[in-house]
N, C-alpha and C. Protein backbone atom coordinates (compact mmCIF):
# COMPACT_ATOMS: atom_id res chain seq x y z
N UNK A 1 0.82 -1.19 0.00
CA UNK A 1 0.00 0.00 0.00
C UNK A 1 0.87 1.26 0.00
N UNK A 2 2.03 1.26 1.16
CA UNK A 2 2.78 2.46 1.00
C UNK A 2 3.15 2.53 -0.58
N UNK A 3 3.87 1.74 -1.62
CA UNK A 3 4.18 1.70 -2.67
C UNK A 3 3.26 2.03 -3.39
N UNK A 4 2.06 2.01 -3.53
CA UNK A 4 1.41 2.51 -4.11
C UNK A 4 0.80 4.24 -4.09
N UNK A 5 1.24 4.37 -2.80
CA UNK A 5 0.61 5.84 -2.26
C UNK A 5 2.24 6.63 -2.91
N UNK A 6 3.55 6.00 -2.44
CA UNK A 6 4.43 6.69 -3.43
C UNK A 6 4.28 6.80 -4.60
N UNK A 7 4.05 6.06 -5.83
CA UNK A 7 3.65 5.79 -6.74
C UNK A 7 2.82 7.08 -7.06
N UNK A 8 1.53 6.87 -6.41
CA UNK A 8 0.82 8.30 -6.96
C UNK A 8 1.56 9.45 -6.64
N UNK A 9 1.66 9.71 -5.56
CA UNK A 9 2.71 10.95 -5.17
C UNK A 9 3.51 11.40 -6.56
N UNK A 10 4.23 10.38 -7.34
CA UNK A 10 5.12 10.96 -8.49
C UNK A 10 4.22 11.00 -9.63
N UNK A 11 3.16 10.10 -9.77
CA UNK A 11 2.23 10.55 -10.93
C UNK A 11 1.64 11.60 -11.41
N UNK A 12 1.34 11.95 -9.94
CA UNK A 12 0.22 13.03 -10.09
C UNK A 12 1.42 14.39 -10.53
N UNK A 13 2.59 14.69 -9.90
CA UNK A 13 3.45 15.81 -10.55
C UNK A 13 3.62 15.53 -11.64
N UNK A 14 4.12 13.93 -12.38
CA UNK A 14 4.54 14.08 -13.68
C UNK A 14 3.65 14.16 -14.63
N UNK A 15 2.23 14.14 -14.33
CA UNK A 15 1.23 14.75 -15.00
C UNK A 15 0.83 16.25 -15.25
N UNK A 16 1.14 16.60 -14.04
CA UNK A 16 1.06 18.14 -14.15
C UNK A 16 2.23 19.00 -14.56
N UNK A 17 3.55 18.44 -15.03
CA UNK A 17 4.78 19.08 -15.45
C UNK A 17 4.39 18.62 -17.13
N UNK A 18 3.67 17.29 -17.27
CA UNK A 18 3.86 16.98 -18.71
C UNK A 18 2.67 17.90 -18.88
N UNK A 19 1.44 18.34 -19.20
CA UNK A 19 0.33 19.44 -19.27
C UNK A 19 1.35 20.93 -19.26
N UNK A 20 1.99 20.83 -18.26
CA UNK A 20 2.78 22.39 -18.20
C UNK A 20 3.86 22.26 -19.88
N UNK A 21 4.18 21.46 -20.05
CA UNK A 21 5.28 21.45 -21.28
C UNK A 21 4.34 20.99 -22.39
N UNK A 22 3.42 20.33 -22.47
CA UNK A 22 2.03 20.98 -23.61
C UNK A 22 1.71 22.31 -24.09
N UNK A 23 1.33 22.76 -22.55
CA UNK A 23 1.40 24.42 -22.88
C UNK A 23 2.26 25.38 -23.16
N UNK A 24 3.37 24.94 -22.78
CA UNK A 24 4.30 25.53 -23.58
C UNK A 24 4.43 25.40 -24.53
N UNK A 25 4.57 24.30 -25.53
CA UNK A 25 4.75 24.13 -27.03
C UNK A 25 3.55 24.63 -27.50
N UNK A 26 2.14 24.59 -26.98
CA UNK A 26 1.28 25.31 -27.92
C UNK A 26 1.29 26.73 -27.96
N UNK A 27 1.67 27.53 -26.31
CA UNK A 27 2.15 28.64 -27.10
C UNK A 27 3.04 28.94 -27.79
N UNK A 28 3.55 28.18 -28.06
CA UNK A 28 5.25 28.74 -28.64
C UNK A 28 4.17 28.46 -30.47
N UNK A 29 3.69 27.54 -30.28
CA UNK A 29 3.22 27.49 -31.75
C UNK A 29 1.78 27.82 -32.44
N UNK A 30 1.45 28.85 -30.90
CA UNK A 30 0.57 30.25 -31.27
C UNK A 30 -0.79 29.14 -31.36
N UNK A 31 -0.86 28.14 -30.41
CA UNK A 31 -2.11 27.57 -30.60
C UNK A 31 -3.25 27.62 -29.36
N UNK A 32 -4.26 27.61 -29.83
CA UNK A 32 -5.10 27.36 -27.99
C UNK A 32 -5.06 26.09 -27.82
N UNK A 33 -4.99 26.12 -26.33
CA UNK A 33 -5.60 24.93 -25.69
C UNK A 33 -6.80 24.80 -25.45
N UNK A 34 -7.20 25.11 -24.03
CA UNK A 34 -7.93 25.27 -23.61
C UNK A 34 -8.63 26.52 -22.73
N UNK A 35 -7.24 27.19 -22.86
CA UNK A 35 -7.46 28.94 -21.74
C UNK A 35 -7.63 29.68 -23.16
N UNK A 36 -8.41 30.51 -23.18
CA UNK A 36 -8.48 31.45 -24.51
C UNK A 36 -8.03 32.58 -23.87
N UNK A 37 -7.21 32.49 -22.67
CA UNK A 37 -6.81 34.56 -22.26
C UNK A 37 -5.62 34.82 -23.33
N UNK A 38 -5.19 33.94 -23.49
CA UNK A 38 -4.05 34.77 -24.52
C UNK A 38 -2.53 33.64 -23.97
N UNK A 39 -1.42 33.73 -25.65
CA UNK A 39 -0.57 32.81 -25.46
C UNK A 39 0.00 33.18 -24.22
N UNK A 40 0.32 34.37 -24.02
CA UNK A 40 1.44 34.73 -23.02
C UNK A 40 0.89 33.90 -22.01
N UNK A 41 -0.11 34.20 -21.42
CA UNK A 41 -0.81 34.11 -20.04
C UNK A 41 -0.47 32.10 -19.80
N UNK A 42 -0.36 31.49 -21.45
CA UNK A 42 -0.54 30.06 -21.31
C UNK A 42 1.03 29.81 -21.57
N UNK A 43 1.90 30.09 -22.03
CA UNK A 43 2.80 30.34 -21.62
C UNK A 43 3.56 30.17 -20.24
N UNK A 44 2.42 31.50 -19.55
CA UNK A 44 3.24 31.57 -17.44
C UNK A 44 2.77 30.51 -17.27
N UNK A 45 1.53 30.23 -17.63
CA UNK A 45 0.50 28.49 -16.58
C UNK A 45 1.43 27.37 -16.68
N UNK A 46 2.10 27.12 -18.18
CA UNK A 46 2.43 25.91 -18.65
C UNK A 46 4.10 26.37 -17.79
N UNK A 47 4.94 27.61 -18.30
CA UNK A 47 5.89 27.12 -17.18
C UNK A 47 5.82 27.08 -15.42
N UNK A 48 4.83 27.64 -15.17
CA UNK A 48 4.60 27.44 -13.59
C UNK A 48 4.40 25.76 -13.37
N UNK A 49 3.54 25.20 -14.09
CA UNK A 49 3.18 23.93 -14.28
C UNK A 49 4.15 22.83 -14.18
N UNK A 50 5.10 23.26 -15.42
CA UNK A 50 6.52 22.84 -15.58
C UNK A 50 7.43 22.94 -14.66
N UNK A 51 7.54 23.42 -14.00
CA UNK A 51 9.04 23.92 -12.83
C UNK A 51 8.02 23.30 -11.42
N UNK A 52 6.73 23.74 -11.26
CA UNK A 52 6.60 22.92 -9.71
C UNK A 52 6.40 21.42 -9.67
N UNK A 53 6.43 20.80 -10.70
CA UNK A 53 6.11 19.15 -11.22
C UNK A 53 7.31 18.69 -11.33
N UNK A 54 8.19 19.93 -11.95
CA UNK A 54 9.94 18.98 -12.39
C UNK A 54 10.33 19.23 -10.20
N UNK A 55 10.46 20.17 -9.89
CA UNK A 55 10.87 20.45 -8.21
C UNK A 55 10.15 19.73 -7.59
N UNK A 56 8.90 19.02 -7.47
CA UNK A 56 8.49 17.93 -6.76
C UNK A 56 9.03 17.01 -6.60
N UNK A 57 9.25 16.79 -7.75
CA UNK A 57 9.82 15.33 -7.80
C UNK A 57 11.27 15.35 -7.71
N UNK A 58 11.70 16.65 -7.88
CA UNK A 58 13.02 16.08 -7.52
C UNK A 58 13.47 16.58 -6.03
N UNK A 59 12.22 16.79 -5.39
CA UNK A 59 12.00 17.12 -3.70
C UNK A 59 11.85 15.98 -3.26
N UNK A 60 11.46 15.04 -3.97
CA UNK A 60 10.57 13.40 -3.30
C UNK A 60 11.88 12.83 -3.54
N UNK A 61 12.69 12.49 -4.65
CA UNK A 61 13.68 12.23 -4.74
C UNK A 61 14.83 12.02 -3.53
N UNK A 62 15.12 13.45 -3.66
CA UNK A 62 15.94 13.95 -2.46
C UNK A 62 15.70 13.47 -1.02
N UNK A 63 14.32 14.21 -0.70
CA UNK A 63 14.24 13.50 0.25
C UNK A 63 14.40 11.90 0.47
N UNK A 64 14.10 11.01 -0.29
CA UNK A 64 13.75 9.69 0.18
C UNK A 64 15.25 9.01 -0.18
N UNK A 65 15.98 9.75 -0.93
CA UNK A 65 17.87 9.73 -0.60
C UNK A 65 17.83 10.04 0.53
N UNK A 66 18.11 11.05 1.13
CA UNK A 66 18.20 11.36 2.00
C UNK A 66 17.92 10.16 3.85
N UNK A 67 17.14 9.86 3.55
CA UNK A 67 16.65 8.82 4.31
C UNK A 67 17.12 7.41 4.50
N UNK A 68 17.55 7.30 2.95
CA UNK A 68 18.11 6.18 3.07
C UNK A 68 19.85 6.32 2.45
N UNK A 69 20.19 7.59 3.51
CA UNK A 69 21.86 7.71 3.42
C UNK A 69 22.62 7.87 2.57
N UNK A 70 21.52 8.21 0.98
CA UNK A 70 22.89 7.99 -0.31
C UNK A 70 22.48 8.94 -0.85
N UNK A 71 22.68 10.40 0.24
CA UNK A 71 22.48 11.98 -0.26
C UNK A 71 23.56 12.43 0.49
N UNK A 72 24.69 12.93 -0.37
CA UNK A 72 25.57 13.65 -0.02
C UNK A 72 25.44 15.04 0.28
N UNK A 73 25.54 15.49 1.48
CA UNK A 73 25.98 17.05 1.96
C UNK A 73 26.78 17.93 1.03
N UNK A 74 26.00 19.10 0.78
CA UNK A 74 27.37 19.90 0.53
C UNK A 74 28.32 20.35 1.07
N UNK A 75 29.38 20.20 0.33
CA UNK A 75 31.16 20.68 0.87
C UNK A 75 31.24 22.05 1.17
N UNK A 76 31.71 22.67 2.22
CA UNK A 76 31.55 23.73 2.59
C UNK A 76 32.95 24.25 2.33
N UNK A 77 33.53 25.71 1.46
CA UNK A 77 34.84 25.66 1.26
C UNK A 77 35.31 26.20 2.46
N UNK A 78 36.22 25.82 3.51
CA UNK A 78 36.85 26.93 4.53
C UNK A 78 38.19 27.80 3.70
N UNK A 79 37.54 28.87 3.99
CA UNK A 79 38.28 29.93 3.69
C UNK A 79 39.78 30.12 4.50
């Protein structure tokens, strides 16, 4: 069951990053989707879409490295 509840956890972002990079290519190629306010506006949706779906997952990622010890710290330079 946990495996499955992870499972959705990454679906549901990589659904909403792949929709965000839809909308980007249709504005880029001056098409509607489904928002008729205008490309720009589908444009911001599709990269907002895009960047919090790609950072989820690579938040879930991290973290669950993290947990299981094979997330390296950053090196701090001493001056």
């Amino acid at each position: 069951m946990r495996r499955f509840v992870a499972f959705i956890v990454i679906v549901i972002p990589m659904i909403i990053a792949t929709v965000g990079v839809k909308l980007l290519r249709d504005s880029l190629f001056n098409t509607g989707y489904f928002i008729e306010l205008g490309v720009g506006i589908q444009a911001l949706i599709g990269t907002v879409f895009l960047l919090s779906g790609s950072l989820f997952i690579a938040g879930f990622i991290q973290r669950r490295d993290e947990k299981k010890k094979k997330f390296r710290k950053k090196i701090s330079k001493s001056h």
